[in-house]
PDB file of N, CA and C in Angstrom:
ATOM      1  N   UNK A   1     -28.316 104.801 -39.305  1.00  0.00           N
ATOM      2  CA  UNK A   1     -28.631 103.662 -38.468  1.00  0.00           C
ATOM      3  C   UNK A   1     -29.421 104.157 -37.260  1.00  0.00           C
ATOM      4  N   UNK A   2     -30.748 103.716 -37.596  1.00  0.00           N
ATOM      5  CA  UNK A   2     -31.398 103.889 -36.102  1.00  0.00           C
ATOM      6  C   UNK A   2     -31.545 103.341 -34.456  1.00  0.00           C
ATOM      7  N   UNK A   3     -30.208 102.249 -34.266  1.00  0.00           N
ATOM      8  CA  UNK A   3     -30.112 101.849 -33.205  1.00  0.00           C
ATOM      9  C   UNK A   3     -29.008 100.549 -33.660  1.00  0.00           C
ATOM     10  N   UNK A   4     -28.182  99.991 -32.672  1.00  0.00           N
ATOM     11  CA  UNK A   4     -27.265  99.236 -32.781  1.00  0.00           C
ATOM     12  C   UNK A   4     -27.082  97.683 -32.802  1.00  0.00           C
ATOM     13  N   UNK A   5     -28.433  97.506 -33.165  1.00  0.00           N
ATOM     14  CA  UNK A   5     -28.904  96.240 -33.111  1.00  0.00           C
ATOM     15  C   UNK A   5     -28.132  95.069 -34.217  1.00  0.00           C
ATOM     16  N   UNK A   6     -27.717  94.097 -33.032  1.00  0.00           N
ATOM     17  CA  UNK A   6     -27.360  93.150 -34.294  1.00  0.00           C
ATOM     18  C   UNK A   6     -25.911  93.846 -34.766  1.00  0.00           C
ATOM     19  N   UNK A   7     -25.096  94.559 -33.870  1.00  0.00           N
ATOM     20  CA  UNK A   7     -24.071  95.383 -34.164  1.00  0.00           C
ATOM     21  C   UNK A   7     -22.563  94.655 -33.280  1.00  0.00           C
ATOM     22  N   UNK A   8     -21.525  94.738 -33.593  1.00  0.00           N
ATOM     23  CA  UNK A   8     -20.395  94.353 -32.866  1.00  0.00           C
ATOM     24  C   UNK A   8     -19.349  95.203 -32.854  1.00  0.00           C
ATOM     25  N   UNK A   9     -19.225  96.405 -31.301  1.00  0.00           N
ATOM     26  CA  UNK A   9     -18.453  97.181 -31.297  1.00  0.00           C
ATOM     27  C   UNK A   9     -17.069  96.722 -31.274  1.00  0.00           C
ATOM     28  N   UNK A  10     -15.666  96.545 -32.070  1.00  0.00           N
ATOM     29  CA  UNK A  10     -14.421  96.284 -31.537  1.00  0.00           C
ATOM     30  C   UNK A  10     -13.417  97.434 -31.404  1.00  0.00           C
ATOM     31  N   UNK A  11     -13.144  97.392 -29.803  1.00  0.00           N
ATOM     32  CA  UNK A  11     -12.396  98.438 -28.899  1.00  0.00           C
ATOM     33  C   UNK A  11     -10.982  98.147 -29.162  1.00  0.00           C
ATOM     34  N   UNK A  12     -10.269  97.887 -30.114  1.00  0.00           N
ATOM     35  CA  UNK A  12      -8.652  98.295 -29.910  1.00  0.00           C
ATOM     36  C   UNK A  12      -7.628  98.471 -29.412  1.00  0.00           C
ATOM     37  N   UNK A  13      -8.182 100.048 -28.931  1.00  0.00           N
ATOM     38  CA  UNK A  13      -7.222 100.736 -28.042  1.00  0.00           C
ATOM     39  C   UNK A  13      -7.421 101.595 -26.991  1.00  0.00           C
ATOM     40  N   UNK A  14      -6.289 102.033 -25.858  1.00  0.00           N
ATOM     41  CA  UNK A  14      -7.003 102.166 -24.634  1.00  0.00           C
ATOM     42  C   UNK A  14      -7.024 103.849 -24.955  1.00  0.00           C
ATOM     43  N   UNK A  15      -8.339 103.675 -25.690  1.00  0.00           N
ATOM     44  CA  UNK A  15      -9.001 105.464 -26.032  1.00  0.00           C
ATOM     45  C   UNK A  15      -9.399 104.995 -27.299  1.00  0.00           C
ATOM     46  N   UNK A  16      -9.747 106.204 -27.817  1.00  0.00           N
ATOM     47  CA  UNK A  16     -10.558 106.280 -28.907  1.00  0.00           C
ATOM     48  C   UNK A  16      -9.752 106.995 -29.964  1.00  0.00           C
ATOM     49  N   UNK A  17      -9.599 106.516 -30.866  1.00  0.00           N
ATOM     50  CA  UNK A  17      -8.436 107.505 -32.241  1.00  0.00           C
ATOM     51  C   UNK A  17      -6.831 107.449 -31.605  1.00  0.00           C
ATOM     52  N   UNK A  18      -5.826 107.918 -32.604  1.00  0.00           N
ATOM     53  CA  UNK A  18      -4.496 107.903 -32.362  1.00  0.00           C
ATOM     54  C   UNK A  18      -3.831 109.070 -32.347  1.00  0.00           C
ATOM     55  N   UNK A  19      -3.070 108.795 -31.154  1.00  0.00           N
ATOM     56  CA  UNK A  19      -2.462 110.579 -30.891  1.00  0.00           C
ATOM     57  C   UNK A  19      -2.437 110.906 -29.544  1.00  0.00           C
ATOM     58  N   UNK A  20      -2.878 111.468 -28.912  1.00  0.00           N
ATOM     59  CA  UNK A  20      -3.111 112.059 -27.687  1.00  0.00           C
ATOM     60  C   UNK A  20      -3.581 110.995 -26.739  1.00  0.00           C
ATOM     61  N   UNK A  21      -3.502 110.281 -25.484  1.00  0.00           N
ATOM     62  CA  UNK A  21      -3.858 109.225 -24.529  1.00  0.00           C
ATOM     63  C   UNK A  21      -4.779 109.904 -24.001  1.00  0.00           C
ATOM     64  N   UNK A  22      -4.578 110.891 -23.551  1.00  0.00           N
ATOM     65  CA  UNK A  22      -5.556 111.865 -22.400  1.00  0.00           C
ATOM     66  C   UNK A  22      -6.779 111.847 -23.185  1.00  0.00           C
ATOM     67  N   UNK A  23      -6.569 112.504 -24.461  1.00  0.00           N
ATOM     68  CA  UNK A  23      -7.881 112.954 -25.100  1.00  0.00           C
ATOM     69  C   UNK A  23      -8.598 111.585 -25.622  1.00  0.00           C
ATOM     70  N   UNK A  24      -7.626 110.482 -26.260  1.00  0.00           N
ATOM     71  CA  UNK A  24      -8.543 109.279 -26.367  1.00  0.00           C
ATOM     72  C   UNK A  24      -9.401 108.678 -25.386  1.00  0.00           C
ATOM     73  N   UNK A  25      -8.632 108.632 -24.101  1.00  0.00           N
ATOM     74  CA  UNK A  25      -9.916 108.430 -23.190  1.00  0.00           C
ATOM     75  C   UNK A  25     -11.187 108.800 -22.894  1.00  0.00           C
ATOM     76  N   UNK A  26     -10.595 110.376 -23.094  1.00  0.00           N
ATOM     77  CA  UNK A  26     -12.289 111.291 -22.656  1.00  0.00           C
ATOM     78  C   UNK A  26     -12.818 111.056 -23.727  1.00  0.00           C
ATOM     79  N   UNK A  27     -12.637 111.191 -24.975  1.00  0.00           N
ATOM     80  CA  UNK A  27     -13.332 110.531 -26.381  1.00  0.00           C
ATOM     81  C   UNK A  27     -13.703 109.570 -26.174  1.00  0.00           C
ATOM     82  N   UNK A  28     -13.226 108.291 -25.633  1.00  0.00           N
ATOM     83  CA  UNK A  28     -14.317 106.673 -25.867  1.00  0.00           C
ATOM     84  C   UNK A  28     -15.001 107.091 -24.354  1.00  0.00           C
ATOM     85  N   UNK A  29     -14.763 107.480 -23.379  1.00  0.00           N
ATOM     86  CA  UNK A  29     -15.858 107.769 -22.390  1.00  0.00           C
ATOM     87  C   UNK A  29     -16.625 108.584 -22.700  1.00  0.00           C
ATOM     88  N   UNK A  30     -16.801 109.656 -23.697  1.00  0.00           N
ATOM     89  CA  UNK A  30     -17.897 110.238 -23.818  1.00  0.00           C
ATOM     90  C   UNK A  30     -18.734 109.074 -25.147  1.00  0.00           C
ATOM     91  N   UNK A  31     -17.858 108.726 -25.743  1.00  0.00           N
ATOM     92  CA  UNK A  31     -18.751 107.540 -26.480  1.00  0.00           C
ATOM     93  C   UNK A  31     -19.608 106.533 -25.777  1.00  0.00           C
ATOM     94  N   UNK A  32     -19.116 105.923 -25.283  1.00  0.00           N
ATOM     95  CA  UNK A  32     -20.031 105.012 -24.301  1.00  0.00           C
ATOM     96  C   UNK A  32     -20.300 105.592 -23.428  1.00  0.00           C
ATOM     97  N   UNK A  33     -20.403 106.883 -23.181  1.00  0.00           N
ATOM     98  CA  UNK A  33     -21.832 107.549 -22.589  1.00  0.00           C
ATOM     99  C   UNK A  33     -22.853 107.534 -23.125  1.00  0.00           C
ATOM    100  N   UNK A  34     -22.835 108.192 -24.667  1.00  0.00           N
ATOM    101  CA  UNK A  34     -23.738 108.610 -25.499  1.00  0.00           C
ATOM    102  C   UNK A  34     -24.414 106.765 -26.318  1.00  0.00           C
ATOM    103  N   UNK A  35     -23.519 106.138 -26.657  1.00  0.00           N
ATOM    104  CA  UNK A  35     -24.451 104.819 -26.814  1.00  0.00           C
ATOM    105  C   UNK A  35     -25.214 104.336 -25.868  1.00  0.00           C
ATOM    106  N   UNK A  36     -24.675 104.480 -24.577  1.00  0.00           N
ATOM    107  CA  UNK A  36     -25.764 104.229 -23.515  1.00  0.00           C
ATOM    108  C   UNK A  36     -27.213 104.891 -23.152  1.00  0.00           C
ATOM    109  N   UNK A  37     -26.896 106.121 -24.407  1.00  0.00           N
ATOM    110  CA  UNK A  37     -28.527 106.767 -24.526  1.00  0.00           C
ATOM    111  C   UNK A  37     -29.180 106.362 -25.689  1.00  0.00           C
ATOM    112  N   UNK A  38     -28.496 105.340 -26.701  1.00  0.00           N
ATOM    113  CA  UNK A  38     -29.667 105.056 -27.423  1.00  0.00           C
ATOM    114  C   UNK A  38     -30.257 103.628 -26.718  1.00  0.00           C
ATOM    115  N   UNK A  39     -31.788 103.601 -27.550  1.00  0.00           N
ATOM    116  CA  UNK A  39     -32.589 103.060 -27.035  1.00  0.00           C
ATOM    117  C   UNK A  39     -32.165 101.606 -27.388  1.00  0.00           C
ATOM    118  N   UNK A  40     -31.524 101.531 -28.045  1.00  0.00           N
ATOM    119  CA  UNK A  40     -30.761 100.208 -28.015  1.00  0.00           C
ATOM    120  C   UNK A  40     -29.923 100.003 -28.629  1.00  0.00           C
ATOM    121  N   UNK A  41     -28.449  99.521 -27.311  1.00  0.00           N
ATOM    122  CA  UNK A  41     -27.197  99.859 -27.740  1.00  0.00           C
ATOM    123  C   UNK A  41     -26.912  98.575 -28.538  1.00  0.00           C
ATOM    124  N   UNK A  42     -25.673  98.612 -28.835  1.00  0.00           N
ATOM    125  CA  UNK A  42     -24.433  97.293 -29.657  1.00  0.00           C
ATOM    126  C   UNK A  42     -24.908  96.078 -28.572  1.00  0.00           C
ATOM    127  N   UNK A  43     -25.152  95.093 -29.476  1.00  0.00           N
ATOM    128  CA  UNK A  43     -25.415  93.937 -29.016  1.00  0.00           C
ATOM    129  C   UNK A  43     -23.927  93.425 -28.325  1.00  0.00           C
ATOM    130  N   UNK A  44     -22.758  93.997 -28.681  1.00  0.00           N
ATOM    131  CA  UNK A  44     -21.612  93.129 -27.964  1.00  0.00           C
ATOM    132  C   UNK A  44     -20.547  93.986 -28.023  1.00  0.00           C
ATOM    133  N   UNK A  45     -19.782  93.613 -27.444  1.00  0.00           N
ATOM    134  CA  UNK A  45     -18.396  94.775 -27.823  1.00  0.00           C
ATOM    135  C   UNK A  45     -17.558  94.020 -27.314  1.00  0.00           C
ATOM    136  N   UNK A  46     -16.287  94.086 -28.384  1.00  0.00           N
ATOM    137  CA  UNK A  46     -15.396  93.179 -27.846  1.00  0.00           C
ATOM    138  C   UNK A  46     -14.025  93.992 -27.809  1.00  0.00           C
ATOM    139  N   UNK A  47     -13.193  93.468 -26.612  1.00  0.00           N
ATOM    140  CA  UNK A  47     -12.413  94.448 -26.617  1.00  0.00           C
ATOM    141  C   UNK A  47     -10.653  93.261 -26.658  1.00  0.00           C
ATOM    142  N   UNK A  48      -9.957  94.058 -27.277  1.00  0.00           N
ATOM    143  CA  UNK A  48      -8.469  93.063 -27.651  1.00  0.00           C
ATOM    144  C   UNK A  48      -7.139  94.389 -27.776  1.00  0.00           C
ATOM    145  N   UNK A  49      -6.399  93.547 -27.824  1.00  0.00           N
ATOM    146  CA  UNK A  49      -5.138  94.601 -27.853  1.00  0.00           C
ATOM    147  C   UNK A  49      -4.976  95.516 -26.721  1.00  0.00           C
ATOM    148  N   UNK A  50      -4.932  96.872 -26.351  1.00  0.00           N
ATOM    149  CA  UNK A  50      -4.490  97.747 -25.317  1.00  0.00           C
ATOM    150  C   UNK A  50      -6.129  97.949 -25.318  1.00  0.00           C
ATOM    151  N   UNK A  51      -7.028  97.827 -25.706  1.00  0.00           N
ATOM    152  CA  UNK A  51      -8.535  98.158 -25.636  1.00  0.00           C
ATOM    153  C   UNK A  51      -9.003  97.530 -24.061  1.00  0.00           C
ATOM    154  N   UNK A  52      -8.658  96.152 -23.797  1.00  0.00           N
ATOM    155  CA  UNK A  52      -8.740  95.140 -22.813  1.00  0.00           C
ATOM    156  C   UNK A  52      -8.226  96.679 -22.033  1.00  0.00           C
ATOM    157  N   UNK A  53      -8.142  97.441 -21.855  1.00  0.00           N
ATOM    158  CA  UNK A  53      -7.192  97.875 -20.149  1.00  0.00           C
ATOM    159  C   UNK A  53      -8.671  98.638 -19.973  1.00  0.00           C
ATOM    160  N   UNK A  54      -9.955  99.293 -21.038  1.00  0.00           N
ATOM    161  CA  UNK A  54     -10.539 100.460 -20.442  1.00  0.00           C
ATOM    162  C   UNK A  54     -11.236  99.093 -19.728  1.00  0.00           C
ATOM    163  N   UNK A  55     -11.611  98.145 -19.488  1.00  0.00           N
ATOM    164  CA  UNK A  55     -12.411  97.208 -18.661  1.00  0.00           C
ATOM    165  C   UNK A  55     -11.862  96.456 -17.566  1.00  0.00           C
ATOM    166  N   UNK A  56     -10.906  97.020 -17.203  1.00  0.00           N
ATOM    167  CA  UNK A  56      -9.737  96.499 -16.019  1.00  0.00           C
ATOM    168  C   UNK A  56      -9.627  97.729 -15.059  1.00  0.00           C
ATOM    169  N   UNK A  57      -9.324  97.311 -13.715  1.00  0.00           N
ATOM    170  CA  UNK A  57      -9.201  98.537 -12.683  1.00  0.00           C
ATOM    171  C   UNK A  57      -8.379  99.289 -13.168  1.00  0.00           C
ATOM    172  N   UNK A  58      -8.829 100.369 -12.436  1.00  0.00           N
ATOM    173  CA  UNK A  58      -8.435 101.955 -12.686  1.00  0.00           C
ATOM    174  C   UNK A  58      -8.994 102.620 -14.186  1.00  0.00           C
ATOM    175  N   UNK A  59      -9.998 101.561 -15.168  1.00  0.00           N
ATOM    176  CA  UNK A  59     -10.100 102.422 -16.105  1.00  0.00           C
ATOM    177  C   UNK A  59     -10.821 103.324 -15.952  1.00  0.00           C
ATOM    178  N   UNK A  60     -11.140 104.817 -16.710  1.00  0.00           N
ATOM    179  CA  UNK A  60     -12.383 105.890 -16.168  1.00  0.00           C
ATOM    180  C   UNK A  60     -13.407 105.658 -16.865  1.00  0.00           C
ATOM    181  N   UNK A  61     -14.058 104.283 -17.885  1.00  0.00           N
ATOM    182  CA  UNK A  61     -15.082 103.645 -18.351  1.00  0.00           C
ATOM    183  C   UNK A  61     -15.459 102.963 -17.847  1.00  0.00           C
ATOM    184  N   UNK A  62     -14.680 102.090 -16.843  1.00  0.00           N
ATOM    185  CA  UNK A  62     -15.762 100.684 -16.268  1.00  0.00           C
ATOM    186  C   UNK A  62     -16.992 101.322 -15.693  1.00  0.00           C
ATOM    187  N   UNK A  63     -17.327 102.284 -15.286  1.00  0.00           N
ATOM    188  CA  UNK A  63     -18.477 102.563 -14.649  1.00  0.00           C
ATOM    189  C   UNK A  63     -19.467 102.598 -15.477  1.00  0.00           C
ATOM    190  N   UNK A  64     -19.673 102.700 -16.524  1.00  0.00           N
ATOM    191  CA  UNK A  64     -20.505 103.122 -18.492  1.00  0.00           C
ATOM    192  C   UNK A  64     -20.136 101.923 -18.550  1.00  0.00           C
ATOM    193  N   UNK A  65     -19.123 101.520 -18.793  1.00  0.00           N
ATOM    194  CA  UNK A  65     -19.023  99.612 -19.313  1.00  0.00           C
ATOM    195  C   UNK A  65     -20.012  98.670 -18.564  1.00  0.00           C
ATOM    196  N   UNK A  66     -20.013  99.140 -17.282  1.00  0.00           N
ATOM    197  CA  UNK A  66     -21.057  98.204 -16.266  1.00  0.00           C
ATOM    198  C   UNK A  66     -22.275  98.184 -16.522  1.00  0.00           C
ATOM    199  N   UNK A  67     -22.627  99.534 -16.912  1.00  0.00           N
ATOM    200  CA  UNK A  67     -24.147  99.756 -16.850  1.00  0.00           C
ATOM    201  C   UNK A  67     -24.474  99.259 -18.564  1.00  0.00           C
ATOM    202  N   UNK A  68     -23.468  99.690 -19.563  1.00  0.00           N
ATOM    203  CA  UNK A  68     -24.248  98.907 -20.855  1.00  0.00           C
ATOM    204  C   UNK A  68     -24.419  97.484 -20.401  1.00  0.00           C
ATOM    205  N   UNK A  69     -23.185  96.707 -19.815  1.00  0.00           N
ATOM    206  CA  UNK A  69     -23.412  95.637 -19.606  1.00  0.00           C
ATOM    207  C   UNK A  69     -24.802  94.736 -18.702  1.00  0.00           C
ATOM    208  N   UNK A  70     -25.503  96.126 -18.035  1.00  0.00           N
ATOM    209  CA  UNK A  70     -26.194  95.912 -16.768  1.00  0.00           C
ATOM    210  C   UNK A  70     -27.560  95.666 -18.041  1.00  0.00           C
ATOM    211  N   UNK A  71     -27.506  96.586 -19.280  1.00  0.00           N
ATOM    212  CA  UNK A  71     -28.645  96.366 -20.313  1.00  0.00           C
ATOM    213  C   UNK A  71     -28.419  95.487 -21.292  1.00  0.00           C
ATOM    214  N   UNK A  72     -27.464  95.074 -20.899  1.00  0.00           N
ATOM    215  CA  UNK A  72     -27.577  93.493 -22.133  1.00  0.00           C
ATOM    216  C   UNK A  72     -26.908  93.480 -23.045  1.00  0.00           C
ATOM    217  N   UNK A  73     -25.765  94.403 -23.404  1.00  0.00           N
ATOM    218  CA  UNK A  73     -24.233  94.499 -23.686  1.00  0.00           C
ATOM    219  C   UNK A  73     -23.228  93.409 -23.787  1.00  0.00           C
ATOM    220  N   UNK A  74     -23.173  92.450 -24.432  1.00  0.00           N
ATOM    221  CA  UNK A  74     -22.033  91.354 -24.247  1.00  0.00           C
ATOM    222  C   UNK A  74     -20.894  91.782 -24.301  1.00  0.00           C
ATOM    223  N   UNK A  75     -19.936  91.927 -23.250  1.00  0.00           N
ATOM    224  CA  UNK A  75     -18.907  92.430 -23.265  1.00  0.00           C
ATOM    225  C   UNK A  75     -17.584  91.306 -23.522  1.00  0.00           C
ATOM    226  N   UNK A  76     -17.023  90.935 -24.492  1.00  0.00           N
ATOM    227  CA  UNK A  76     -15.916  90.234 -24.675  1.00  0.00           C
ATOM    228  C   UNK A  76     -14.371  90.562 -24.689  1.00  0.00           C
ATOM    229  N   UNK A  77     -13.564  89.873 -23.784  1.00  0.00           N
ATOM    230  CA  UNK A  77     -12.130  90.493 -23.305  1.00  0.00           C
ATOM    231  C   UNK A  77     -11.347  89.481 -23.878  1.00  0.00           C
ATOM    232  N   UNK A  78     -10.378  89.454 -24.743  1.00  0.00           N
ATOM    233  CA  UNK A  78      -9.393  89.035 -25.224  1.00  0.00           C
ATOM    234  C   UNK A  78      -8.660  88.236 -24.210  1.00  0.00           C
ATOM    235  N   UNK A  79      -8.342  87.096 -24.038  1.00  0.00           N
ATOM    236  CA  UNK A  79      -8.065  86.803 -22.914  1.00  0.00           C
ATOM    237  C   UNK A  79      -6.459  86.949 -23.028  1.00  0.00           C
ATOM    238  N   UNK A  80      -6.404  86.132 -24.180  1.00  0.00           N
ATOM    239  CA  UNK A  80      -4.445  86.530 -24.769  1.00  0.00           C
ATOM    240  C   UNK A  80      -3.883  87.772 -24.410  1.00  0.00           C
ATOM    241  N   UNK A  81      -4.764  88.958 -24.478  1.00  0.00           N
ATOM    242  CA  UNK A  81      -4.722  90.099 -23.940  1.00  0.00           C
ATOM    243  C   UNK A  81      -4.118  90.460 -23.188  1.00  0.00           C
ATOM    244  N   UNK A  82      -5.377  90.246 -22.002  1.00  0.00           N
ATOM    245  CA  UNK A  82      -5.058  90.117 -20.554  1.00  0.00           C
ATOM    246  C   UNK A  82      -3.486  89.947 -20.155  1.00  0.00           C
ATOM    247  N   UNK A  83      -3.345  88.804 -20.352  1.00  0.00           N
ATOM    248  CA  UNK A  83      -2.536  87.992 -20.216  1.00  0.00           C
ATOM    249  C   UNK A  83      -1.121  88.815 -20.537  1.00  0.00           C
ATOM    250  N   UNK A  84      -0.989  89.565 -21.843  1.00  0.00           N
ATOM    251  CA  UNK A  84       0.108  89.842 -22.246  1.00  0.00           C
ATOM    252  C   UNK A  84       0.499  91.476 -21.356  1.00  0.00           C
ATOM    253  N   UNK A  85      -1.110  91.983 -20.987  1.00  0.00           N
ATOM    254  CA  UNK A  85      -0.676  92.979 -20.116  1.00  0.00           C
ATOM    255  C   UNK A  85      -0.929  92.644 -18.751  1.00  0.00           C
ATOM    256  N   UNK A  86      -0.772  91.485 -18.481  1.00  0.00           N
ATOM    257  CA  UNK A  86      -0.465  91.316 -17.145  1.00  0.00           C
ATOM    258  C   UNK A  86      -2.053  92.000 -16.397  1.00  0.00           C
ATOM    259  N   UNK A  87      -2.791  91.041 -16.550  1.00  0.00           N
ATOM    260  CA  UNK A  87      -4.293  92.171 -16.104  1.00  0.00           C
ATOM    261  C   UNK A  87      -5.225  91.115 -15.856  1.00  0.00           C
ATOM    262  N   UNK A  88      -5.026  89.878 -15.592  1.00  0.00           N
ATOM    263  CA  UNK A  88      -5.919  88.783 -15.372  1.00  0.00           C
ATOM    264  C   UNK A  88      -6.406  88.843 -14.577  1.00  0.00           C
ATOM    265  N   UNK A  89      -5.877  89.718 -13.022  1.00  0.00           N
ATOM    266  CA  UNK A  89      -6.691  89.149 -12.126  1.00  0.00           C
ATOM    267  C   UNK A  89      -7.277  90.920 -12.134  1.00  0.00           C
ATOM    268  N   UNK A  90      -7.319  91.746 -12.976  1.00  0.00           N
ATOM    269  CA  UNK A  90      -7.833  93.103 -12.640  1.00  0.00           C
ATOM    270  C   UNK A  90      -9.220  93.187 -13.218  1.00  0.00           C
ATOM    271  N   UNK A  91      -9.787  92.673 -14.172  1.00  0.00           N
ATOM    272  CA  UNK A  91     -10.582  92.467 -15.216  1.00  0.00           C
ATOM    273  C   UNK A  91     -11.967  92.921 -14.080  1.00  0.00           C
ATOM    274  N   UNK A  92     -12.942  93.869 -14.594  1.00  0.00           N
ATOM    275  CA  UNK A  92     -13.879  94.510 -13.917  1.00  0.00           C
ATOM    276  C   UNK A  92     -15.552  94.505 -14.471  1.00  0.00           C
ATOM    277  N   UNK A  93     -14.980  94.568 -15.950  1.00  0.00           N
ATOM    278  CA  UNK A  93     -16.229  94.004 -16.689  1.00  0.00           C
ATOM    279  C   UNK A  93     -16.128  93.316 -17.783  1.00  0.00           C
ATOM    280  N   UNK A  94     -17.397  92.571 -17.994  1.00  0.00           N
ATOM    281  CA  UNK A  94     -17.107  91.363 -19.446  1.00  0.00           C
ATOM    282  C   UNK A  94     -16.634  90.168 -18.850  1.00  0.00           C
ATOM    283  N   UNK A  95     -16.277  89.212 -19.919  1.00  0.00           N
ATOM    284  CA  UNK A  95     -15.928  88.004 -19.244  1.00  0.00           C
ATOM    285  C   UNK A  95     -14.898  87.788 -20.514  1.00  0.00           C
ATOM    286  N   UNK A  96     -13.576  87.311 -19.909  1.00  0.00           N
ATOM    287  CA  UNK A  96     -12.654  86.509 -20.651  1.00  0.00           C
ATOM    288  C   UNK A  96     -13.123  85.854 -22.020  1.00  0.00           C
ATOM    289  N   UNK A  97     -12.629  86.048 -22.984  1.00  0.00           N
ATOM    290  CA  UNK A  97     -13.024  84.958 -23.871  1.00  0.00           C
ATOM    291  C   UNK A  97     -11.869  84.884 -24.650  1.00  0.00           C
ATOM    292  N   UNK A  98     -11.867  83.665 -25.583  1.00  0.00           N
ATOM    293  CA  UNK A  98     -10.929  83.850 -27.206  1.00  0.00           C
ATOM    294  C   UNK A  98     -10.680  84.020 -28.391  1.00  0.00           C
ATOM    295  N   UNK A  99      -9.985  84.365 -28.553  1.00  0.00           N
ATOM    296  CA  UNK A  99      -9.707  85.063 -30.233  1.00  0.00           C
ATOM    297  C   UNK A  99     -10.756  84.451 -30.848  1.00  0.00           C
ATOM    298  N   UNK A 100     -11.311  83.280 -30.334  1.00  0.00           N
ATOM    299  CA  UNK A 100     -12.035  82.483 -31.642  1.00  0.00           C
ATOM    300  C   UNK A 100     -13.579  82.879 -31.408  1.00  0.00           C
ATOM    301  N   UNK A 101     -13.782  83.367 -29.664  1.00  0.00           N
ATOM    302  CA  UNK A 101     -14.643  83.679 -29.933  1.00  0.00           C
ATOM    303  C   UNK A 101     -15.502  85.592 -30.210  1.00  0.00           C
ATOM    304  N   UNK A 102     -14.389  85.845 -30.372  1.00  0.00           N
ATOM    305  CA  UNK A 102     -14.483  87.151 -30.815  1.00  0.00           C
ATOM    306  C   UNK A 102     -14.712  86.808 -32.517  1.00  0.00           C
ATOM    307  N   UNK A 103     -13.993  85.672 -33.146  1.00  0.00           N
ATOM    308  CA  UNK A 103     -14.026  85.630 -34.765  1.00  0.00           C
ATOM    309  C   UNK A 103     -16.057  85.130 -34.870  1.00  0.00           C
ATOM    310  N   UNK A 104     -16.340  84.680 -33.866  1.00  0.00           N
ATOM    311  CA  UNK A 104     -17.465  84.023 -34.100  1.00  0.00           C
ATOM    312  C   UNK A 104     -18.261  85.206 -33.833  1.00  0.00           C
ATOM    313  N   UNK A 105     -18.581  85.998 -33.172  1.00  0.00           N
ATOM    314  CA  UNK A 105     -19.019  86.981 -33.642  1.00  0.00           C
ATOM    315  C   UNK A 105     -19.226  87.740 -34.342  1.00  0.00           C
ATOM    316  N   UNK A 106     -17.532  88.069 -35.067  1.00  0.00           N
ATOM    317  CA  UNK A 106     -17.615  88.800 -36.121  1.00  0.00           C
ATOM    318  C   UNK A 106     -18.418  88.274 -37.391  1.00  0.00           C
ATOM    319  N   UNK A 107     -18.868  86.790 -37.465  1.00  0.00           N
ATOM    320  CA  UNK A 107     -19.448  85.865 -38.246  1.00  0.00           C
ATOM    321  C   UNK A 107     -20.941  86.047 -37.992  1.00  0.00           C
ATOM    322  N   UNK A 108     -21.462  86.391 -36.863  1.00  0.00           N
ATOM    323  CA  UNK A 108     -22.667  86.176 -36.538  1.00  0.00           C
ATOM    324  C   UNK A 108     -23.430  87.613 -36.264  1.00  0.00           C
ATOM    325  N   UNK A 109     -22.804  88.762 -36.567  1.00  0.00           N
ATOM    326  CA  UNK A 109     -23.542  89.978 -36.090  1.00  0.00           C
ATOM    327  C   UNK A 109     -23.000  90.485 -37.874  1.00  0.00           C
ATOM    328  N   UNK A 110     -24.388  91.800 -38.085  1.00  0.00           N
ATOM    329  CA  UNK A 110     -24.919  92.030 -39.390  1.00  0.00           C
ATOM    330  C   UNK A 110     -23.724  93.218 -39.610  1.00  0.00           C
ATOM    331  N   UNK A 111     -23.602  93.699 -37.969  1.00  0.00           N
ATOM    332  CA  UNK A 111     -22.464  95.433 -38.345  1.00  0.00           C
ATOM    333  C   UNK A 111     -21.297  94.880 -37.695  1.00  0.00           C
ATOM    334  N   UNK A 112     -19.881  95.314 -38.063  1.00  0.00           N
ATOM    335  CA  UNK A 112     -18.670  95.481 -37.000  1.00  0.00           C
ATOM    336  C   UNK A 112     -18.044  96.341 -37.301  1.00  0.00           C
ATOM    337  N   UNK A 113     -18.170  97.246 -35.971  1.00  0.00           N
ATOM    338  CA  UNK A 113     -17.501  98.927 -35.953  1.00  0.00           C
ATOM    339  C   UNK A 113     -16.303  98.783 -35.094  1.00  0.00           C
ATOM    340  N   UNK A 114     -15.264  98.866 -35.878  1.00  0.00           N
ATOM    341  CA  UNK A 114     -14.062  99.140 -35.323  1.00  0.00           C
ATOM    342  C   UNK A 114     -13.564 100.327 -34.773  1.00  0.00           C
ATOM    343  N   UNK A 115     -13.517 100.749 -33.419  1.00  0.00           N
ATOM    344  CA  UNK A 115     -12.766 102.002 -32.449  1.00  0.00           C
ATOM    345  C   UNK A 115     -11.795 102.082 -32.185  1.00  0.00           C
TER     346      UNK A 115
END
């Protein structure tokens, strides 16, 4: 794949792979470092479950989350989420949305890469 076009990243969990917390973090932060160097990233990324926390204060991604978002990144947050971890009013990047419209995406974009 030569660029992420027409792509729908879904974020999971708060890191990247299962096992280690510490190391999942530095793993999805060095990921969305490195998508932020191709020339054109994931049209959207949606984030649900414990995934919702790397886009809430104190995560060590919102700063990479901001700037994909600053290039045209649709960032989608589970709002049920939120909600269940108590994080509504922390939310730093992306905008709230719902389950339904995370399903409508998954309907309307050609890739969905699950992290």
């Amino acid at each position: 794949m030569s660029n992420f076009n027409n792509t729908l990243l879904q974020v999971t969990h708060n890191g990247m792979g299962h096992g280690d917390e510490k190391l999942g973090l530095i793993l999805i932060s060095n990921y969305f470092k490195l998508i932020n160097e191709e020339s054109i990233p994931p049209k959207f990324i949606a984030f649900y479950n414990s995934g919702v926390q790397l886009v809430c204060e104190g995560s060590p991604v919102v700063e990479i989350a901001k700037i994909l978002e600053q290039r045209g990144v649709k960032m989608i947050v589970c709002t049920t989420c939120l909600k269940f971890f108590n994080l509504e009013n922390k939310l730093e990047v992306g905008i709230a949305a719902s389950m339904m419209d995370i399903i409508s995406l998954q309907k309307i974009t050609e890739h969905v890469i699950n992290i």
